[in-house]
N, C-alpha and C. Protein backbone atom coordinates (compact mmCIF):
# COMPACT_ATOMS: atom_id res chain seq x y z
N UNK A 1 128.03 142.11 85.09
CA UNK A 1 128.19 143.04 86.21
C UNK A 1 129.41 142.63 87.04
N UNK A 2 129.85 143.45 87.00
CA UNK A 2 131.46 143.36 88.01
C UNK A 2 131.08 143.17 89.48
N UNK A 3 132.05 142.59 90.44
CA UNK A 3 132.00 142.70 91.73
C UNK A 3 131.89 143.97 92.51
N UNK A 4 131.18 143.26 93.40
CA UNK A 4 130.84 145.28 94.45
C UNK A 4 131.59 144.71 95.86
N UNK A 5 133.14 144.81 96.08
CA UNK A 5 133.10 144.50 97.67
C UNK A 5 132.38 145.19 98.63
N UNK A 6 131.96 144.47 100.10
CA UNK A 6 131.46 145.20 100.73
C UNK A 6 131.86 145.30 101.90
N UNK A 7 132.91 146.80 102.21
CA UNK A 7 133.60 147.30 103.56
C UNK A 7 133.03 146.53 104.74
N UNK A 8 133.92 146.12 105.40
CA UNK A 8 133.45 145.83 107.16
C UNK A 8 134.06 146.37 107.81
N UNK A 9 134.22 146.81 109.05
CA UNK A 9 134.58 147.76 110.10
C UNK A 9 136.25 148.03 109.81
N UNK A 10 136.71 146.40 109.80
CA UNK A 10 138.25 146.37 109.53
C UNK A 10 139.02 146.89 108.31
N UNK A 11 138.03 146.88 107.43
CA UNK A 11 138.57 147.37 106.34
C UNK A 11 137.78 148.18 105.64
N UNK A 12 136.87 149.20 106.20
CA UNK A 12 136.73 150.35 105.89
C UNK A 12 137.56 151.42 105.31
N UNK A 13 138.92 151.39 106.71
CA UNK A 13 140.05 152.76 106.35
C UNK A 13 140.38 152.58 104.92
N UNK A 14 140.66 151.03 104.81
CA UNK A 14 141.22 151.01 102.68
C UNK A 14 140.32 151.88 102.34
N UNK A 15 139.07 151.22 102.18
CA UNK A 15 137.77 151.53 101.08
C UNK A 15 137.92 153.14 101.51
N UNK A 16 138.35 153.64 102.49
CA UNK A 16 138.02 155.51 102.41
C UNK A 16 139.51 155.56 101.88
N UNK A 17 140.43 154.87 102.03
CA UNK A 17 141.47 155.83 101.11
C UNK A 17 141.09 155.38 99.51
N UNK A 18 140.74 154.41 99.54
CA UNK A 18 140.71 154.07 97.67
C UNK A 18 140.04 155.71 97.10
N UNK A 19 139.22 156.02 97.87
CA UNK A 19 137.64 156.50 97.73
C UNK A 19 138.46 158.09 97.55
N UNK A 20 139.60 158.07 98.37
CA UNK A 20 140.56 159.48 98.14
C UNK A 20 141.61 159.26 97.14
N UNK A 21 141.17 158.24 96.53
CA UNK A 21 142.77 158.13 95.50
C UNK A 21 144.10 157.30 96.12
N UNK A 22 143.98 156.61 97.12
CA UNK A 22 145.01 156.57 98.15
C UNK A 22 145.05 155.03 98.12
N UNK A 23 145.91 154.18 98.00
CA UNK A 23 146.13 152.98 98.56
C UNK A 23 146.73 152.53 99.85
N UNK A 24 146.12 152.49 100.89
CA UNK A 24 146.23 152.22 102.41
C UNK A 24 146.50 150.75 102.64
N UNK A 25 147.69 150.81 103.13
CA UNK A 25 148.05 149.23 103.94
C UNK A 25 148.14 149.09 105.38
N UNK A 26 148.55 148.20 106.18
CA UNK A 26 148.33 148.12 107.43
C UNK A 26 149.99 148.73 108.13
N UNK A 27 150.24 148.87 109.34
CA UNK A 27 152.05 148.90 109.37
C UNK A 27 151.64 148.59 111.08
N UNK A 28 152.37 147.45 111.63
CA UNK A 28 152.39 147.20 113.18
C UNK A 28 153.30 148.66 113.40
N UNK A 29 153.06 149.06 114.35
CA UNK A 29 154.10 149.66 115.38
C UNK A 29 154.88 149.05 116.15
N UNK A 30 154.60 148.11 116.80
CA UNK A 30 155.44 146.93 117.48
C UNK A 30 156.99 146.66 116.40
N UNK A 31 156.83 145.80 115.54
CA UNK A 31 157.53 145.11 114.49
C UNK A 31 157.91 145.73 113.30
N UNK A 32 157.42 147.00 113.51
CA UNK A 32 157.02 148.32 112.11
C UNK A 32 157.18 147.38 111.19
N UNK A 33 156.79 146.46 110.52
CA UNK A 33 156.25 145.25 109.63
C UNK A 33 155.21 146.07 108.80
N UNK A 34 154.96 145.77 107.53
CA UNK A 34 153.77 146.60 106.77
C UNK A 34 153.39 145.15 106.57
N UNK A 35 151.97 144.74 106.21
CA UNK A 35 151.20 143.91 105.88
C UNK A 35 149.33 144.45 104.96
N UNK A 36 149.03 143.66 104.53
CA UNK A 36 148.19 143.34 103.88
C UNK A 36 147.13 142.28 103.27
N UNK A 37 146.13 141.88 103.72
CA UNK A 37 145.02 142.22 103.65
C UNK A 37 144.52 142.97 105.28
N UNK A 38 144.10 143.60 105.38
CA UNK A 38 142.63 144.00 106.82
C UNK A 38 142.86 143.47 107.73
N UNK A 39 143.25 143.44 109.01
CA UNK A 39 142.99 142.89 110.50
C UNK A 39 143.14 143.51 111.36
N UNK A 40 142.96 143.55 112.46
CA UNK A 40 143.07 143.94 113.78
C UNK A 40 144.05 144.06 114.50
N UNK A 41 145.37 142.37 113.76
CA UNK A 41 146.71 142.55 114.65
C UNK A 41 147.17 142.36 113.61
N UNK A 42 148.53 142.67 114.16
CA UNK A 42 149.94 141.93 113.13
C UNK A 42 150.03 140.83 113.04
N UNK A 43 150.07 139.98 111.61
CA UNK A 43 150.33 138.71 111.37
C UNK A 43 151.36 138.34 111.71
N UNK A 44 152.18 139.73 112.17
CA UNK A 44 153.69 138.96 112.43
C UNK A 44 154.71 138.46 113.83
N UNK A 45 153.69 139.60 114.51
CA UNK A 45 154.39 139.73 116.36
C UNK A 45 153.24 139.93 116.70
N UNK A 46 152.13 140.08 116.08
CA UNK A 46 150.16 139.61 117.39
C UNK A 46 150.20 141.25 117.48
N UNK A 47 151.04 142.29 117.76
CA UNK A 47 150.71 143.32 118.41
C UNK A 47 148.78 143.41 117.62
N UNK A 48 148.53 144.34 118.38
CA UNK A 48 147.38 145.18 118.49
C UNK A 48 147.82 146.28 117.81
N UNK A 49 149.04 147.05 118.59
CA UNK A 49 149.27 148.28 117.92
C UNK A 49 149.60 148.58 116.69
N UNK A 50 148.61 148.65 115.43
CA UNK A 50 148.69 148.91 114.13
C UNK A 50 148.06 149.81 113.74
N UNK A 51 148.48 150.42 112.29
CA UNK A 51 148.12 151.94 111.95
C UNK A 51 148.00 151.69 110.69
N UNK A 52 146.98 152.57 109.72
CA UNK A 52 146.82 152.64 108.27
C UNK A 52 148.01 153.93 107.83
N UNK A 53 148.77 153.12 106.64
CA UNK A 53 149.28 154.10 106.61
C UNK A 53 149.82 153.74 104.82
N UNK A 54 149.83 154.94 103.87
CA UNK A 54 149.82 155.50 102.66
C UNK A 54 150.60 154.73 101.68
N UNK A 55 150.23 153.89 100.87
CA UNK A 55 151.28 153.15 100.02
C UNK A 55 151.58 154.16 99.10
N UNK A 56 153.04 153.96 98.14
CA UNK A 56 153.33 154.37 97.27
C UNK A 56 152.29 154.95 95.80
N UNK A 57 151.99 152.93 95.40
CA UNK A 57 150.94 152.56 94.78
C UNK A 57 151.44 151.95 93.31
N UNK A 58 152.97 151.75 93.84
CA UNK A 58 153.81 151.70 92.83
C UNK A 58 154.22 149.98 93.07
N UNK A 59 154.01 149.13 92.06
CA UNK A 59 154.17 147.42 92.37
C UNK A 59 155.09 146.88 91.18
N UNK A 60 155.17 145.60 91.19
CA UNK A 60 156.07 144.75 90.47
C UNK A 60 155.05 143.52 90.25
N UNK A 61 154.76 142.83 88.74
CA UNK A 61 153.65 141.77 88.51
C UNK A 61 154.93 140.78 89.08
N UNK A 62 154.03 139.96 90.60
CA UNK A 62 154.58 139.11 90.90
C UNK A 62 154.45 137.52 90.27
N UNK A 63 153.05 137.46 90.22
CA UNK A 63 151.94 136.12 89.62
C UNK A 63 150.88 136.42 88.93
N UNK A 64 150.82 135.94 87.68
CA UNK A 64 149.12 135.85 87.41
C UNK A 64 149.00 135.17 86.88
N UNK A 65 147.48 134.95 86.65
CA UNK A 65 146.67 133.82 85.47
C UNK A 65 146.05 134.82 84.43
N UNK A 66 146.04 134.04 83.29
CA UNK A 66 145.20 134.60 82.63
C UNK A 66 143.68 134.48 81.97
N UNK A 67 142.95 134.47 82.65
CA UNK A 67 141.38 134.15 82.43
C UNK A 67 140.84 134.25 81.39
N UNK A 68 140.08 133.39 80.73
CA UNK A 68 139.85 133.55 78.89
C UNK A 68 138.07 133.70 79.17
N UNK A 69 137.88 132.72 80.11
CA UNK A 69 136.42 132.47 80.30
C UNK A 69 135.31 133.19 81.77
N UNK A 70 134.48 133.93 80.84
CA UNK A 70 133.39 135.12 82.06
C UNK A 70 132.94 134.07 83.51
N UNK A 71 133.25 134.84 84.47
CA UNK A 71 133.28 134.26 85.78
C UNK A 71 132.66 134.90 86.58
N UNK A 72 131.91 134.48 87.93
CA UNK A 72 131.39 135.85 88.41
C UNK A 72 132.25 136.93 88.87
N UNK A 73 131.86 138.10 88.49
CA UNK A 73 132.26 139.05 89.17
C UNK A 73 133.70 139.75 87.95
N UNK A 74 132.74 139.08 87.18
CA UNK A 74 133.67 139.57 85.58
C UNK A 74 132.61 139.85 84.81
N UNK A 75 133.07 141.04 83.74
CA UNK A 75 132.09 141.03 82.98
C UNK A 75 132.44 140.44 81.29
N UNK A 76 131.40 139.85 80.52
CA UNK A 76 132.51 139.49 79.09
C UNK A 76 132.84 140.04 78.99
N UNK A 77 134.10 139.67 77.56
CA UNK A 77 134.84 140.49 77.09
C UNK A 77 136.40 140.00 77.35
N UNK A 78 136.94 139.68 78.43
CA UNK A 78 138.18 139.42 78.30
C UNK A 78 139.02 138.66 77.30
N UNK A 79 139.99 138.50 77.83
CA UNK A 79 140.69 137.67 78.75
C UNK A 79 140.68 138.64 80.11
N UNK A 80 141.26 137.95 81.34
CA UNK A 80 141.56 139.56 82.05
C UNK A 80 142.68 138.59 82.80
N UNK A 81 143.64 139.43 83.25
CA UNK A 81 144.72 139.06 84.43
C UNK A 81 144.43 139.35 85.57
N UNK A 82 144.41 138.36 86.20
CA UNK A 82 144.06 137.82 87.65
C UNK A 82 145.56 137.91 88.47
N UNK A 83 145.95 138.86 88.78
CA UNK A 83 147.06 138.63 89.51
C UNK A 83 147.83 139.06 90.83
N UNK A 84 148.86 138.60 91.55
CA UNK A 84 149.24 139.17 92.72
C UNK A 84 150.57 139.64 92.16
N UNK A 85 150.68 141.40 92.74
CA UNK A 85 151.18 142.13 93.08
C UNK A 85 152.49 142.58 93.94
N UNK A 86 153.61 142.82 93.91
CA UNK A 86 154.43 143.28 95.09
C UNK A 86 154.81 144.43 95.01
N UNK A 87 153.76 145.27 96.05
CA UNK A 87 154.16 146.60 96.21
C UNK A 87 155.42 147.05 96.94
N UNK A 88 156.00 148.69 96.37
CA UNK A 88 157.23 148.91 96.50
C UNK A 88 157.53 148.40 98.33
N UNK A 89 156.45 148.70 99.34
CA UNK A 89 156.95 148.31 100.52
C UNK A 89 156.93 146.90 100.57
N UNK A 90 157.15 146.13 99.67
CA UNK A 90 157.27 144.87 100.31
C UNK A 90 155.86 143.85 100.41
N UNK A 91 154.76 144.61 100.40
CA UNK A 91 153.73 143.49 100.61
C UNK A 91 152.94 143.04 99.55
N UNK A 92 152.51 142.12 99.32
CA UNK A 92 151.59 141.32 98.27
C UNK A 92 150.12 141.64 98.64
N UNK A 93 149.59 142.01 97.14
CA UNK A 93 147.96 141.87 97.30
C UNK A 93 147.53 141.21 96.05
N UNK A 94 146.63 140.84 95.63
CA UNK A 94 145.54 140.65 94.41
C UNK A 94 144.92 141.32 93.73
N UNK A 95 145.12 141.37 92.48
CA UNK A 95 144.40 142.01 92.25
C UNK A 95 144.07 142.23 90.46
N UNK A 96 143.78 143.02 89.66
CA UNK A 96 144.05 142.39 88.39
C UNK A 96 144.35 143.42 87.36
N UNK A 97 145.40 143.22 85.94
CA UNK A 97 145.93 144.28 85.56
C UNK A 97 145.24 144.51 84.61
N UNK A 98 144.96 145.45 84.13
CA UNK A 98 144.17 146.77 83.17
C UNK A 98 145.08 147.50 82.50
N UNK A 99 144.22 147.97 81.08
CA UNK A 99 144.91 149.15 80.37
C UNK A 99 145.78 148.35 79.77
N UNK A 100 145.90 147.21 79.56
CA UNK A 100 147.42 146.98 78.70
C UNK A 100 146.16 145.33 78.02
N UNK A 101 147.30 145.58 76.44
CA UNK A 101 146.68 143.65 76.20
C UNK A 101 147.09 142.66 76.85
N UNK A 102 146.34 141.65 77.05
CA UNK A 102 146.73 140.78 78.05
C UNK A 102 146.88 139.66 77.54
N UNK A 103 147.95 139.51 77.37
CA UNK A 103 149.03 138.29 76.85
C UNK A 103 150.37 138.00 77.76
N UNK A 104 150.96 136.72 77.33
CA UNK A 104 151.84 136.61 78.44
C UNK A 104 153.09 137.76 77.42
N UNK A 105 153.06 137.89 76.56
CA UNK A 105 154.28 138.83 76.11
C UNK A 105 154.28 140.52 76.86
N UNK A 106 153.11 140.95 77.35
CA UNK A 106 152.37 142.05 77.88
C UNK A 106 152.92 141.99 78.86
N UNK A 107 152.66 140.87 79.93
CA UNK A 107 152.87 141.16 80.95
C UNK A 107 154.07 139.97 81.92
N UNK A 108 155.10 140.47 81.92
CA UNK A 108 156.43 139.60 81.99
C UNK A 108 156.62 139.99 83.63
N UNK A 109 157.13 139.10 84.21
CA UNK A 109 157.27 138.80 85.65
C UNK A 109 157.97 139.99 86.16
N UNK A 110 158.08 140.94 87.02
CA UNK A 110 158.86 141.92 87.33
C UNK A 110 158.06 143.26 86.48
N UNK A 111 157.25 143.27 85.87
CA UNK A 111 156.69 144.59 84.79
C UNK A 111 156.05 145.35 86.22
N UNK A 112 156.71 146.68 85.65
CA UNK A 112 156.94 147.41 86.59
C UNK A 112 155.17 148.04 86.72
N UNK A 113 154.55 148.15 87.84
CA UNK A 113 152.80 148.79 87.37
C UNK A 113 152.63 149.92 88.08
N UNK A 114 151.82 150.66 88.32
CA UNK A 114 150.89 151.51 89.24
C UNK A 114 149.20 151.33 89.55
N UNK A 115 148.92 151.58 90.66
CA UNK A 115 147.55 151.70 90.76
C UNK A 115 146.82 152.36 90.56
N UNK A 116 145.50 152.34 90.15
CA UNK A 116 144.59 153.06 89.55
C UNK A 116 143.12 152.71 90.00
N UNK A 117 142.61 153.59 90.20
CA UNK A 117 140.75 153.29 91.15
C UNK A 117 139.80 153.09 89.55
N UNK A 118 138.80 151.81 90.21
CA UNK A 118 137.45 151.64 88.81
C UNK A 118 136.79 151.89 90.46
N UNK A 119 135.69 152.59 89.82
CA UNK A 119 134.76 153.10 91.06
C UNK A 119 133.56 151.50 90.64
N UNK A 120 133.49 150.85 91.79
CA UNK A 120 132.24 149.86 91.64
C UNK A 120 130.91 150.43 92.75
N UNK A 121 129.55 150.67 92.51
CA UNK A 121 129.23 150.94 93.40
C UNK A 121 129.62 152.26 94.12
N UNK A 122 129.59 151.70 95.69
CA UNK A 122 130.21 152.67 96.49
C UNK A 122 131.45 152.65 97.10
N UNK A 123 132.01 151.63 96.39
CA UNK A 123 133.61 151.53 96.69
C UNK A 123 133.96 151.94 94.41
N UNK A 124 136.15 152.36 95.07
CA UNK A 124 136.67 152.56 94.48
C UNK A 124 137.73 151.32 94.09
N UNK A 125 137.62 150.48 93.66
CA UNK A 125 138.55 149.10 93.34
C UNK A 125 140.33 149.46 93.31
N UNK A 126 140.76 148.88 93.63
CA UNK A 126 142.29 149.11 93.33
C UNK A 126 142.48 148.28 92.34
N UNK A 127 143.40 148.73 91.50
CA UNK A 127 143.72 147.98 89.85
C UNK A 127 145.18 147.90 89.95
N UNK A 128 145.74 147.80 88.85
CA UNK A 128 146.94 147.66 88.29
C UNK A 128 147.55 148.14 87.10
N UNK A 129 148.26 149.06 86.21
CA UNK A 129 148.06 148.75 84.86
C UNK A 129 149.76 149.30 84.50
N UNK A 130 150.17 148.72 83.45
CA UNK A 130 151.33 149.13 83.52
C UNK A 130 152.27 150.73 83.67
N UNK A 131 153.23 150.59 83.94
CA UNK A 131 153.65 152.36 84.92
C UNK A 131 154.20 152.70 83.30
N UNK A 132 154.40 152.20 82.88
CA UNK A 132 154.84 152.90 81.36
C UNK A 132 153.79 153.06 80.53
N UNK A 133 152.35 153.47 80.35
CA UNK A 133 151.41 153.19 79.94
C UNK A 133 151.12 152.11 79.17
N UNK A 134 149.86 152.03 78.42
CA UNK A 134 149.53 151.08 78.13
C UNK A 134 150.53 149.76 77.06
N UNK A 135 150.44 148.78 77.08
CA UNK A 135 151.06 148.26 75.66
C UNK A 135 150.17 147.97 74.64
């Protein structure tokens, strides 16, 4: 059985855009800075004043591992790629790539991806999988 995250107040707005197809990041108004994961202020100038607002959904494989062995919140079957992300605005998330074999020849530093929703539960997961379809 796969992981079920579970929304808290702060990071609800993601879980309702996943839930629309939408990948939502944070953006200060202060510092107009985009950031990512969930909070309240800007990691970067403290403001308060921050807004959800519409990613591309379009990234670059920054880092990953490649996992051979079932872990929680995996189901058998892999290998699977465990990896962080740099979306076109600039910010890093986690997350892991799909739809393609997962080898290091598959997936080369800079491989260009898009996002894609696995519905868990009552959330919609954000994925990864390559923007040229599968390999």
């Amino acid at each position: 059985m796969k992981a079920v995250p579970k929304p808290t107040p702060d990071t609800q707005p993601f879980w309702d855009g996943t839930a629309a197809g939408e990948l939502r990041i944070q953006r200060c108004r202060t510092c107009e800075r985009r950031y990512f994961y969930p909070r309240p202020s800007c990691p970067h100038c403290g403001s308060g004043a921050v807004e959800w607002v519409r990613a591309s959904g379009r990234a670059s494989l920054y880092s990953y591992v490649i996992n051979h062995r079932p872990a929680p919140g995996f189901e058998e079957g892999g290998p699977y790629a465990i990896a962080v992300v740099e979306l076109e605005e600039g910010v890093r998330m986690m997350t892991n790539i799909v739809n393609t074999e997962i080898t290091p020849e598959n997936l080369p530093l800079d491989l260009a991806l898009k996002v894609v929703f696995e519905r868990r539960g009552d959330v919609h997961v954000p994925l990864f999988e390559p923007a040229g379809g599968a390999a």
